[in-house]
Structures are given as C-alpha cells and as structure tokens.
N, C-alpha and C. Protein backbone atom coordinates (compact mmCIF):
# COMPACT_ATOMS: atom_id res chain seq x y z
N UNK A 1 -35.62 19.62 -49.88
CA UNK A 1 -34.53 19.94 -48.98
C UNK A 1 -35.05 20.86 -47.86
N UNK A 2 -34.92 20.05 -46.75
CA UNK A 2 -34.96 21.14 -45.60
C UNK A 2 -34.56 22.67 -45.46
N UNK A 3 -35.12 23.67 -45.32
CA UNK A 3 -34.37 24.68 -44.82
C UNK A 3 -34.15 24.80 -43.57
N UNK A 4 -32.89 25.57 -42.70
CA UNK A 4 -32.44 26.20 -41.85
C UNK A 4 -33.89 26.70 -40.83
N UNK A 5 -34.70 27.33 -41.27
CA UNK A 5 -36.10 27.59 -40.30
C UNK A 5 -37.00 26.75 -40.56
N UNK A 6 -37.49 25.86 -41.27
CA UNK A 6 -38.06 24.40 -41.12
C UNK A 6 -37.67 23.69 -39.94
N UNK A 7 -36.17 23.31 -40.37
CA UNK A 7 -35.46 22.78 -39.01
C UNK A 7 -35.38 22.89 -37.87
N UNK A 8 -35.25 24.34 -37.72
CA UNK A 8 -35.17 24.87 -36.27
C UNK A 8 -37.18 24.80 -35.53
N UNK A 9 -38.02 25.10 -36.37
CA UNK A 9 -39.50 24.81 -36.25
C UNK A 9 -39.42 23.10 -35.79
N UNK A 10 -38.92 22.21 -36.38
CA UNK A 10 -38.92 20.97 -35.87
C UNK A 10 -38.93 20.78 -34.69
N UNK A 11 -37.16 21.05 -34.28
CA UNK A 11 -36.57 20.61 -33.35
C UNK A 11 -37.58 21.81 -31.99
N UNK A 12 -38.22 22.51 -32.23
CA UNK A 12 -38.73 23.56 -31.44
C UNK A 12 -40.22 22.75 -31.07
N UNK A 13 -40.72 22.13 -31.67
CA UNK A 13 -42.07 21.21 -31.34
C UNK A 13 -41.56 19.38 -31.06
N UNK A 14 -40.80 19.28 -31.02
CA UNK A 14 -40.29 18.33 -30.37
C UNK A 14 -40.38 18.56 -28.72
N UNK A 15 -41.35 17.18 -27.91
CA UNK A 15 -41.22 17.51 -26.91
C UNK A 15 -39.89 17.47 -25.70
N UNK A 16 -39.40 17.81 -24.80
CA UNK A 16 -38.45 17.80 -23.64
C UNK A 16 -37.57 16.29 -23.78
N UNK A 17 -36.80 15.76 -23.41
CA UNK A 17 -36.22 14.68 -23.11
C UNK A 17 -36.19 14.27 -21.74
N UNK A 18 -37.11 13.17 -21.84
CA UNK A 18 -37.18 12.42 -20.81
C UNK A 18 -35.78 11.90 -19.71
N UNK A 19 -35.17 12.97 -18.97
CA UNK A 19 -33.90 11.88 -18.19
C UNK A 19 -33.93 11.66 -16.96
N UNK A 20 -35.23 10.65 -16.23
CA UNK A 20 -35.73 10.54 -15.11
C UNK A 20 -35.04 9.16 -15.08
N UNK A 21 -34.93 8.33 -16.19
CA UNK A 21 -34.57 7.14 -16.01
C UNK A 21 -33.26 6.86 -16.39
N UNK A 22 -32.48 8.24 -16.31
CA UNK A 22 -30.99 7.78 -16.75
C UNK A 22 -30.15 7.52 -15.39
N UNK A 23 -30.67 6.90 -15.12
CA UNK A 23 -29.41 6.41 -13.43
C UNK A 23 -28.80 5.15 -13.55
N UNK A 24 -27.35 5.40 -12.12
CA UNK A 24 -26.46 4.28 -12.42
C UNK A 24 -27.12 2.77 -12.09
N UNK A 25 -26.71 2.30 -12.99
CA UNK A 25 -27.07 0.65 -12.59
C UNK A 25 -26.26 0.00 -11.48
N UNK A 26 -26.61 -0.84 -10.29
CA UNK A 26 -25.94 -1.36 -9.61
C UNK A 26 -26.00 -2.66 -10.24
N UNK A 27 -24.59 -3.01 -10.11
CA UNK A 27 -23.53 -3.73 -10.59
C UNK A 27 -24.06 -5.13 -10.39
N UNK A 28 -24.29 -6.08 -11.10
CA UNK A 28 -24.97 -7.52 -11.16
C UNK A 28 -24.32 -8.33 -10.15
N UNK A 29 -23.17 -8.27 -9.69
CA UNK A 29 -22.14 -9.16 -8.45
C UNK A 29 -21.93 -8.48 -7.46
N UNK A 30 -21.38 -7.25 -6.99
CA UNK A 30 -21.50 -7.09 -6.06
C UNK A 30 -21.01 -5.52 -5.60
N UNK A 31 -20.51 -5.21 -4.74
CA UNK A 31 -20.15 -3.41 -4.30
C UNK A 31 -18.42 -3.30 -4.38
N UNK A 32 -18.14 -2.07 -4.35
CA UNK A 32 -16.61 -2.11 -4.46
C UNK A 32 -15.95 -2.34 -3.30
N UNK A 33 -16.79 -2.20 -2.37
CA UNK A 33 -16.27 -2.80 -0.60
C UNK A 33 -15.84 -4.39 -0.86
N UNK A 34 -17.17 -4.90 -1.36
CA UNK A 34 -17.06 -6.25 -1.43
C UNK A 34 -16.79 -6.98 -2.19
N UNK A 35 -16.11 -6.35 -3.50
CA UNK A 35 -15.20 -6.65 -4.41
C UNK A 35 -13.72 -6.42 -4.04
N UNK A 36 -13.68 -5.26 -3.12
CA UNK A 36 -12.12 -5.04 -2.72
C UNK A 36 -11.86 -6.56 -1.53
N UNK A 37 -12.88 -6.71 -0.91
CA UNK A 37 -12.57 -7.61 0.02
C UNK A 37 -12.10 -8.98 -0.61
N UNK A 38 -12.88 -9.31 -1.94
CA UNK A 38 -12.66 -10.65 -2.74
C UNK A 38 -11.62 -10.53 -3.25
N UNK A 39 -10.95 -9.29 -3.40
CA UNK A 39 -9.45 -8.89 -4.64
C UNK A 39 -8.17 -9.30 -3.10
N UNK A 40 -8.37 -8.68 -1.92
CA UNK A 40 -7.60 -9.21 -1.02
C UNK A 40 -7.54 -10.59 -0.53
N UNK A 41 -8.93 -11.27 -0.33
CA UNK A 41 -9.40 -12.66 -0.29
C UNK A 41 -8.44 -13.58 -1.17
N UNK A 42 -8.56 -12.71 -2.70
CA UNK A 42 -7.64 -13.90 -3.09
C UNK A 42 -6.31 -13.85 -3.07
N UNK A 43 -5.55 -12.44 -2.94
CA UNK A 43 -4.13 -12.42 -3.02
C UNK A 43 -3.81 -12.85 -1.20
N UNK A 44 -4.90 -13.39 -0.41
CA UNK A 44 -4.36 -14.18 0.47
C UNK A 44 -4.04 -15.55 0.42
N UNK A 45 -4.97 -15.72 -0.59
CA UNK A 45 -4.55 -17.71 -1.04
C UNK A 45 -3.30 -17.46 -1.99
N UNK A 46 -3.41 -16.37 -2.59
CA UNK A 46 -1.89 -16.01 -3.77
C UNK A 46 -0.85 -16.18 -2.73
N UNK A 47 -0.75 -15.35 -1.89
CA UNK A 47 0.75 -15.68 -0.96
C UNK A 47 0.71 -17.12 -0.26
N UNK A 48 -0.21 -17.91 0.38
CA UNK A 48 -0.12 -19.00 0.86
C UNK A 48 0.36 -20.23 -0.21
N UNK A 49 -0.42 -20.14 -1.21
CA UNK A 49 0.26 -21.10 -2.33
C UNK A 49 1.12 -20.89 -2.54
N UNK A 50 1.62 -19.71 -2.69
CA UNK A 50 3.23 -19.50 -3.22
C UNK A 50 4.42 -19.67 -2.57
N UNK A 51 3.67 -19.62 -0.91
CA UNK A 51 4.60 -20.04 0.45
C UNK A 51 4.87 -21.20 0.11
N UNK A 52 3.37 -21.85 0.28
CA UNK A 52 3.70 -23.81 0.43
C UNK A 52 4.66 -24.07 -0.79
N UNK A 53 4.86 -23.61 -1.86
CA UNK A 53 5.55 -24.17 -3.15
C UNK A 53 6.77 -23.88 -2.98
N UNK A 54 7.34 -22.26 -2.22
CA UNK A 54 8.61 -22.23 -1.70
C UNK A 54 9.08 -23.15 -1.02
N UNK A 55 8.49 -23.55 0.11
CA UNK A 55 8.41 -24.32 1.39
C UNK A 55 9.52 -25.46 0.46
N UNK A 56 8.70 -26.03 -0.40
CA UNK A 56 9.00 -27.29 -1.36
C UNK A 56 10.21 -27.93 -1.34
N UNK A 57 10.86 -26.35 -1.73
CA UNK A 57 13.02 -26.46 -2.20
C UNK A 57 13.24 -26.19 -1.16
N UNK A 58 13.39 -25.89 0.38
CA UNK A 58 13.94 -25.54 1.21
C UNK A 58 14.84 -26.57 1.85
N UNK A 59 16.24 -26.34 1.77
CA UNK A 59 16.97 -27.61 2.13
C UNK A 59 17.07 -26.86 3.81
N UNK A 60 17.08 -25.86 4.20
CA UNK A 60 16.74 -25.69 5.84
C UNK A 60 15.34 -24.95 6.04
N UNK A 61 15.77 -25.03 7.87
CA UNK A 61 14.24 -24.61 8.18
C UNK A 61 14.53 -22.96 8.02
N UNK A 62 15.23 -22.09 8.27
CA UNK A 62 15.34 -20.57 7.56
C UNK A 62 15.60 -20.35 6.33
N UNK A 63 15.23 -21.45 5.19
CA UNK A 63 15.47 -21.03 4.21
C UNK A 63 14.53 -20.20 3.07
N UNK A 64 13.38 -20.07 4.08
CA UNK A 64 12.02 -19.40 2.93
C UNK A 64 11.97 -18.37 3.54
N UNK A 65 12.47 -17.70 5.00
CA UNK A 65 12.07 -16.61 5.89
C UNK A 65 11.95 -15.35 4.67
N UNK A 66 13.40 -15.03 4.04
CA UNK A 66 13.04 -13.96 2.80
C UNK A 66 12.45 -14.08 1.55
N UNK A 67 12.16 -15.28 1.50
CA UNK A 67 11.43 -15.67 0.06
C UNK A 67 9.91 -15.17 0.91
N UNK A 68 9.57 -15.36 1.82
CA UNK A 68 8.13 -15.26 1.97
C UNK A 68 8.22 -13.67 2.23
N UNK A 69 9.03 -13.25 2.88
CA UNK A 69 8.87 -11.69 2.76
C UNK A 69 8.87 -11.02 1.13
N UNK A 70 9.72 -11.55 -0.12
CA UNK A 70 9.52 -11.07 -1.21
C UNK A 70 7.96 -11.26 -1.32
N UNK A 71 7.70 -12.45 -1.05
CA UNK A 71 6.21 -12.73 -2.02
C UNK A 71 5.23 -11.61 -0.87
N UNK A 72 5.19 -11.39 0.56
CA UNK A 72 4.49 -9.76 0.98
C UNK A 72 4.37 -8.85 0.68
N UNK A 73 5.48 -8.92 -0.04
CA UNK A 73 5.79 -7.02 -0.47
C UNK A 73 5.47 -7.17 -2.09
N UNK A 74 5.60 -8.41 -2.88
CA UNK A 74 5.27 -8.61 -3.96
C UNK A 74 3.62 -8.03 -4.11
N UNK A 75 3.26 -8.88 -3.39
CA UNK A 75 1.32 -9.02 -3.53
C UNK A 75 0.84 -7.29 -2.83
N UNK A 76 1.94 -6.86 -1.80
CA UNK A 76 1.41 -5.62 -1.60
C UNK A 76 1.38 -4.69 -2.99
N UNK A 77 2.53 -4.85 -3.61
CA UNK A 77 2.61 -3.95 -4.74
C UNK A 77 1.74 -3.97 -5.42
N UNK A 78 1.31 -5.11 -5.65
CA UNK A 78 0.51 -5.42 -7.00
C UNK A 78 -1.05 -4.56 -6.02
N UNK A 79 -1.44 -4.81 -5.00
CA UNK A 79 -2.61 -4.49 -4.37
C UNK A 79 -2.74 -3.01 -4.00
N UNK A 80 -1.68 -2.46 -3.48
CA UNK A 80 -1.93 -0.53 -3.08
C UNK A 80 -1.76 0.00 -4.42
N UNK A 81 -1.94 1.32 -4.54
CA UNK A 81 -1.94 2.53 -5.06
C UNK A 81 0.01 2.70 -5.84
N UNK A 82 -0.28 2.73 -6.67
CA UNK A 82 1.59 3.03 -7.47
C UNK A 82 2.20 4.58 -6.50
N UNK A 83 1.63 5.11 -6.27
CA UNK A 83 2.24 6.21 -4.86
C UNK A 83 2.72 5.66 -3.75
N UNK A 84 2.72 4.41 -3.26
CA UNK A 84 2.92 4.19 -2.15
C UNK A 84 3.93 2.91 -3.00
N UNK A 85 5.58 3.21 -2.02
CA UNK A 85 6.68 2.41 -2.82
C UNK A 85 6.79 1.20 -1.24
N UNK A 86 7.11 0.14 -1.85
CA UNK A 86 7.44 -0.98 -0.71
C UNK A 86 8.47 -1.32 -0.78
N UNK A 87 9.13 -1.69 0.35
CA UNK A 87 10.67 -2.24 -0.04
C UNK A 87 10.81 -2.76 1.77
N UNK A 88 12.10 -3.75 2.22
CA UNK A 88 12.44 -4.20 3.66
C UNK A 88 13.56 -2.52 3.32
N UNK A 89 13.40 -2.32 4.60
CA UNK A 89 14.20 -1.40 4.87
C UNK A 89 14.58 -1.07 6.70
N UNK A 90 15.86 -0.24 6.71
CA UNK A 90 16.19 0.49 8.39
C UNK A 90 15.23 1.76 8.25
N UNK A 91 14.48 1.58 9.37
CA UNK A 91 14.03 3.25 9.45
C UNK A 91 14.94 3.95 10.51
N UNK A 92 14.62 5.25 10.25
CA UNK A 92 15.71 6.08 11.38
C UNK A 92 15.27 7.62 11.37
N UNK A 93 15.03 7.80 12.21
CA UNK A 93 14.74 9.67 12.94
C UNK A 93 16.03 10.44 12.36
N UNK A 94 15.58 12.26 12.34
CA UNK A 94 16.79 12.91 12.45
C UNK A 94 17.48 13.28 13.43
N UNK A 95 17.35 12.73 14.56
CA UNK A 95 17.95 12.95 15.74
C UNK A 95 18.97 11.23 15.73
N UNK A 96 19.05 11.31 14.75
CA UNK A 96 20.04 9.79 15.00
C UNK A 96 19.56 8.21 15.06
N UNK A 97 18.86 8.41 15.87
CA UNK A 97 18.21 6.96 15.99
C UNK A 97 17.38 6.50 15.46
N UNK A 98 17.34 4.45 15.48
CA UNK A 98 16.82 3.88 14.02
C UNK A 98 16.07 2.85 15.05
N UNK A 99 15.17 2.50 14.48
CA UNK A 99 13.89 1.17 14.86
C UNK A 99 14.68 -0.60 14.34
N UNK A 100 15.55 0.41 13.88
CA UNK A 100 15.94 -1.47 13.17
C UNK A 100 15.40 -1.87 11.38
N UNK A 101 15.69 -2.54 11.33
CA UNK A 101 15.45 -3.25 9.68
C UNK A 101 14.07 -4.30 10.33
N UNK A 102 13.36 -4.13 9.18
CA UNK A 102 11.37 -3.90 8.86
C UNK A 102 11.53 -4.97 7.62
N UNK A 103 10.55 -6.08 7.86
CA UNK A 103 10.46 -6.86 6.67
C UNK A 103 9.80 -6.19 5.07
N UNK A 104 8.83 -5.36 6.02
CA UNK A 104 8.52 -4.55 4.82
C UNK A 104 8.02 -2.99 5.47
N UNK A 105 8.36 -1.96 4.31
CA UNK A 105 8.31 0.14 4.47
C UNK A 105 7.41 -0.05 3.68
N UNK A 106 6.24 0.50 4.12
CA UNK A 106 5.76 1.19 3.16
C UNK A 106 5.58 2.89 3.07
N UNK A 107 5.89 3.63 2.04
CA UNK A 107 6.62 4.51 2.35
C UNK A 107 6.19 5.85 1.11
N UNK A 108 6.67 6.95 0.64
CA UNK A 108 6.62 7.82 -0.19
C UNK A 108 8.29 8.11 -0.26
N UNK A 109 8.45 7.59 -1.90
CA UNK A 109 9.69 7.84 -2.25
C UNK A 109 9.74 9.09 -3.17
N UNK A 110 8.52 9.74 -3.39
CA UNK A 110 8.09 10.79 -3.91
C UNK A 110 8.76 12.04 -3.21
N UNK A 111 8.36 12.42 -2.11
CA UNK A 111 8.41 13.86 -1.29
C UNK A 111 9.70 13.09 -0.49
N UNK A 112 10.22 12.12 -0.17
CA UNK A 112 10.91 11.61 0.72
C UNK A 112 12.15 10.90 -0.08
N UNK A 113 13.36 11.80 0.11
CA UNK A 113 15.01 10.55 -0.56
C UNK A 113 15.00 9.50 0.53
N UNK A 114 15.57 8.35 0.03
CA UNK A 114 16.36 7.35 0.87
C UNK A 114 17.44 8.01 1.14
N UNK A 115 17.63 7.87 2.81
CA UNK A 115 18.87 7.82 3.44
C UNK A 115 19.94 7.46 2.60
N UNK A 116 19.93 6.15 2.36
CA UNK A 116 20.96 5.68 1.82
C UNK A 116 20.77 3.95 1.28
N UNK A 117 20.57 4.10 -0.30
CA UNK A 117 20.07 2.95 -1.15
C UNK A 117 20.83 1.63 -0.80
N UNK A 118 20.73 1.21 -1.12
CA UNK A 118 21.60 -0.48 -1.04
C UNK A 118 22.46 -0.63 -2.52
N UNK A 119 23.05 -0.98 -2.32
CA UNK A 119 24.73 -1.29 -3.33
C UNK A 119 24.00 -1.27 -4.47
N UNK A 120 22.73 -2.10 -4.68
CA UNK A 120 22.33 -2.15 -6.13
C UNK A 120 20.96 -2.54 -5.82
N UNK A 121 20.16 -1.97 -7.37
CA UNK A 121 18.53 -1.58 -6.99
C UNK A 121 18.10 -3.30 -6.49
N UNK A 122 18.90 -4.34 -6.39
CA UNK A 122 18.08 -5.13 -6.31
C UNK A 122 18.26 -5.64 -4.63
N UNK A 123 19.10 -5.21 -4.07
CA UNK A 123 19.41 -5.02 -2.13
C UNK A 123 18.22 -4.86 -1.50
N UNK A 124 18.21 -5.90 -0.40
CA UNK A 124 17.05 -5.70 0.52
C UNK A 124 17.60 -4.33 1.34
N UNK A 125 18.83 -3.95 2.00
CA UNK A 125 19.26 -3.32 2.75
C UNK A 125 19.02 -1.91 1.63
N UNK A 126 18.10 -0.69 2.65
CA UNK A 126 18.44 0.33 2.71
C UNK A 126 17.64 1.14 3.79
N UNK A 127 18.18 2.71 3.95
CA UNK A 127 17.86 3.62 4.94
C UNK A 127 16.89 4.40 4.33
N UNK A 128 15.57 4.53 5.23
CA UNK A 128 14.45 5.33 4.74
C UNK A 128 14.12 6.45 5.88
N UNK A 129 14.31 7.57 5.90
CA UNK A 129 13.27 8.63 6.85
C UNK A 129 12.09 7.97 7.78
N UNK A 130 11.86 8.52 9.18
CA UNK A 130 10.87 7.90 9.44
C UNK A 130 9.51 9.08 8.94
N UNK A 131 9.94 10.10 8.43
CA UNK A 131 8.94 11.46 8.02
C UNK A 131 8.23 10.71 7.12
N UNK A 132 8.61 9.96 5.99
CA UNK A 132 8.21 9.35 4.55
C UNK A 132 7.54 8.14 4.69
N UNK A 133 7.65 7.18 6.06
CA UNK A 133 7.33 6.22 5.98
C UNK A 133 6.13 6.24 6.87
N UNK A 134 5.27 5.52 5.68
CA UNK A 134 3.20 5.19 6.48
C UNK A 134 3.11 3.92 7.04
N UNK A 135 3.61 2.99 7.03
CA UNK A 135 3.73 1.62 7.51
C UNK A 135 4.77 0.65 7.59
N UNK A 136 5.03 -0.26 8.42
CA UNK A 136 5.95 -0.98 8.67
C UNK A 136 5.43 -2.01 9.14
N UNK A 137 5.91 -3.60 8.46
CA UNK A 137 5.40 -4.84 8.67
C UNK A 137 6.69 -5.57 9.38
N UNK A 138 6.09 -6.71 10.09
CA UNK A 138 7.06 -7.51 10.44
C UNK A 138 6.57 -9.11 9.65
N UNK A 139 7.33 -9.76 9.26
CA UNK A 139 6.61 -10.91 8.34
C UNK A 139 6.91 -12.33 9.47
N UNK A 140 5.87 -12.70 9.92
CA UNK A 140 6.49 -14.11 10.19
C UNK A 140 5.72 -15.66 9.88
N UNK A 141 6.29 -16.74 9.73
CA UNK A 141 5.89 -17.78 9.00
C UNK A 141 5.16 -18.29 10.56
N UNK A 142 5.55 -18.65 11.22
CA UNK A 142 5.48 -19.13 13.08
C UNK A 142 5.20 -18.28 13.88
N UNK A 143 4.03 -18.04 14.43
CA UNK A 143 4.10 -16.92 15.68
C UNK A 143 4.29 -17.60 16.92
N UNK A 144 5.36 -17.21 17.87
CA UNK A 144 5.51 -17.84 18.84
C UNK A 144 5.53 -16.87 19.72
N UNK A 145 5.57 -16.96 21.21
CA UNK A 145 5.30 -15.65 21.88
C UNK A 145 6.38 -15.01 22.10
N UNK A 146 8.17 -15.27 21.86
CA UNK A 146 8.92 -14.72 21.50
C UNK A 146 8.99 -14.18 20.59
N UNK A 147 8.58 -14.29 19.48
CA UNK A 147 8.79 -13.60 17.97
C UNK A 147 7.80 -12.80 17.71
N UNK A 148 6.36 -13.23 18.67
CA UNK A 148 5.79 -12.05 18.53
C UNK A 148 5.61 -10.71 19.23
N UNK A 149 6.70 -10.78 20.74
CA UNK A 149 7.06 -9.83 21.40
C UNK A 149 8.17 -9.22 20.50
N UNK A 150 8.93 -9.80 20.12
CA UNK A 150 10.53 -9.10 19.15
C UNK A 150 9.69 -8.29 17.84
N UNK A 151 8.68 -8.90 17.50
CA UNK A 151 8.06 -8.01 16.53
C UNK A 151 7.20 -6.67 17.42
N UNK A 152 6.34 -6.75 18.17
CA UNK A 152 6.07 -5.83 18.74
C UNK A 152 7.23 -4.97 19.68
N UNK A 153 8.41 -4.64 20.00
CA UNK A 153 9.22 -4.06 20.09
C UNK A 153 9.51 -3.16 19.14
N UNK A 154 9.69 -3.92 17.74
CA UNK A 154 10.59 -3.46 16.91
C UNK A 154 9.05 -2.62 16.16
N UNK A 155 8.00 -2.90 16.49
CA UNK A 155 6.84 -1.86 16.08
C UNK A 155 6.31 -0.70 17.00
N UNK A 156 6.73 -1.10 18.06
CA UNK A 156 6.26 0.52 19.40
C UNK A 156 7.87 0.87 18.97
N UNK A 157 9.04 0.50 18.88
CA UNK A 157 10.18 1.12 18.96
C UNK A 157 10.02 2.13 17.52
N UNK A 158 9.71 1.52 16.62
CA UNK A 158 9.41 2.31 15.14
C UNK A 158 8.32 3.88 15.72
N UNK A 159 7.44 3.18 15.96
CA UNK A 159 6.22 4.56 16.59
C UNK A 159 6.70 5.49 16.91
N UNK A 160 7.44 5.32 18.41
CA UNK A 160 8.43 6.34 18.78
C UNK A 160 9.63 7.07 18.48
N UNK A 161 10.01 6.74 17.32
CA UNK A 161 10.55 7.72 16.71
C UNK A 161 10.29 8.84 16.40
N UNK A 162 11.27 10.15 16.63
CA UNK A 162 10.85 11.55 16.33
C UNK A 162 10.74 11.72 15.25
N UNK A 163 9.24 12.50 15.21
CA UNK A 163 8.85 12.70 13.82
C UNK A 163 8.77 14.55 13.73
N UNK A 164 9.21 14.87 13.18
CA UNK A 164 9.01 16.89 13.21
C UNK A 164 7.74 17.19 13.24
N UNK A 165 7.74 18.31 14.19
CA UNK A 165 6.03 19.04 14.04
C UNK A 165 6.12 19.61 12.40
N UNK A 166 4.91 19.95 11.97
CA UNK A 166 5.00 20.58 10.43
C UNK A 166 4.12 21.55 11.09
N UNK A 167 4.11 22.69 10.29
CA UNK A 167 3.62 24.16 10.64
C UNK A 167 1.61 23.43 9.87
N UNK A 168 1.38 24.61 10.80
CA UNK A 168 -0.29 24.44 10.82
C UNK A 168 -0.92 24.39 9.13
N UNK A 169 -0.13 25.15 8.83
CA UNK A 169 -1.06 25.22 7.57
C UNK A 169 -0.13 24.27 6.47
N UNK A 170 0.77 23.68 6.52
CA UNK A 170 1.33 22.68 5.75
C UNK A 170 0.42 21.66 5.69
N UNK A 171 0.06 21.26 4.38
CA UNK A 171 -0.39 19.64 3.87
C UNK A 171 0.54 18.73 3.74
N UNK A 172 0.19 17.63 5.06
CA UNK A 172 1.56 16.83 5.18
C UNK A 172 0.60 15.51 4.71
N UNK A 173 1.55 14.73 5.00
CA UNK A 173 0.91 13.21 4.73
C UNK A 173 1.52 13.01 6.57
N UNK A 174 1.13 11.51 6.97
CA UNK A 174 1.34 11.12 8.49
C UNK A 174 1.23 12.08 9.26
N UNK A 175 0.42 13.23 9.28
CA UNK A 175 0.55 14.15 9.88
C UNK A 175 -0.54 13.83 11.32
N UNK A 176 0.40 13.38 12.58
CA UNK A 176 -0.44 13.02 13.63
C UNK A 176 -1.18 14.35 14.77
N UNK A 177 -1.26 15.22 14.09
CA UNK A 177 -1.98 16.18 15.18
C UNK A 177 -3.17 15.64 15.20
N UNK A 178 -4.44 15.81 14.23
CA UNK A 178 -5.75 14.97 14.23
C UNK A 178 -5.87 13.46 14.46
N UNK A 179 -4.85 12.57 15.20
CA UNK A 179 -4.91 11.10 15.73
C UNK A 179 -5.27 11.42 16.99
C-alpha cells in the first residue's frame, strides 16, 4: 500500500504536462460566417416553397398577400435571437404621430409595452413605440415601381419619427448618436 509521501514523491518526479498541442480544431465544413450564410440560404428556399404551395389554394390574386407575410415573420422567428419579438404592427412616436401598419416590427417587448395589443393574441393589428422598435419590413410578392415607392414612403416616413434623446450615460438599445 502506497503511503501519503510515496505518493506525493511520485507525482513530484513526474515530468510537466505537455499543453502545446491542446488547441481548437477548425471545424471539418466550414466557419460560423459561412454556416450562418447556409442556415439563411436555406430558410430562403423555406419561404419560397412555402409561398409557391400557398400560391396553390388561392381562389384570388390577393389572397396569399398575408399568408406570405405570416410565413416572413415565421422564418424570422425561427432565425433571430428569442430577445428580439416579431409581429405586423402600427408604429407611432410620442408626439402623436404613426408611420402606418408594417408587414413586419421587429422590436423589444422586453424594456418596451405595446401601445395597444390587438383584441386577441392571435391579431395582426397592434400599436408598438417607435423607442422599442429595431426594424421594420415591408413584404411584397411583385415589385412594381408603385409598390416599391409606397413601401419606401412608408420606410423614410417610419425613420422620421421622433425618437427621445436618452441622457449620455444611459445604455440604450437604437441609440442613434454614434450613426
């Protein structure tokens, strides 16, 4: 049986441990840039298949306009960060005025209440702060150069909304002094 100072004599003439060769392995397929790019790559064929299959049942020609906006905001969810909430929503300043209803907010429902929810959690219609909200999409199936001026309106009109200065030393989120 070993003793206690035998042991410690062992482990004391034992030489150093070699950890020159303990480094990370790069990854057999590819980088997380270019894995994030393949994870978006495919939830772009995810929404197009899922368009054309809507497309399918459409007994008119506006009848997929909000089905294809669900499946945007669907595939966004599944793709950003669980901090960042999506939903179609009105944005609107505290000085009163609103940009209009947005196919899709993306937004912080965290630090930020809704204005004012929609009748029931499952309502496209509701009112979001423009303080809370980081992005705003317009969805369209057809770009035509009308629809894509009515979308760019309704995206410089969003911009310009008053947003409050926040004091210097506050950690804000959208905070445009450093833009």
């Amino acid at each position: 049986m070993a003793t206690k100072s035998s042991r410690s004599r062992q482990s004391s003439r034992r030489r150093p441990l070699d950890v020159s060769n303990w480094q990370p392995k790069l990854h057999p397929s590819e980088t997380l840039d270019r894995a994030f790019f393949r994870r978006c790559h495919q939830i772009e064929r995810e929404i197009v298949n899922r368009v054309e299959y809507e497309r399918e049942f459409n007994e008119n020609n506006f009848d997929s306009g909000w089905t294809v906006e669900e499946i945007v905001r669907q595939a966004l969810i599944e793709l950003l960060p669980k901090r960042y909430a999506i939903r179609a929503a009105s944005i609107s300043d505290s000085r009163g005025f609103s940009a209009g209803d947005f196919d899709v907010a993306i937004y912080n429902d965290t630090w930020f209440p809704t204005v004012k929810s929609g009748p029931t959690p499952e309502s496209r219609k509701m009112y979001l702060p423009i303080e809370g909200v980081y992005a705003v999409l317009e969805v369209k199936q057809t770009l035509t150069l009308k629809s894509l001026e009515d979308a760019m309106r309704k995206l410089v009109t969003c911009h310009r909304l008053f947003r409050p200065p926040s004091s210097c030393d506050r950690i804000v989120e959208n905070d445009q002094r450093s833009a």
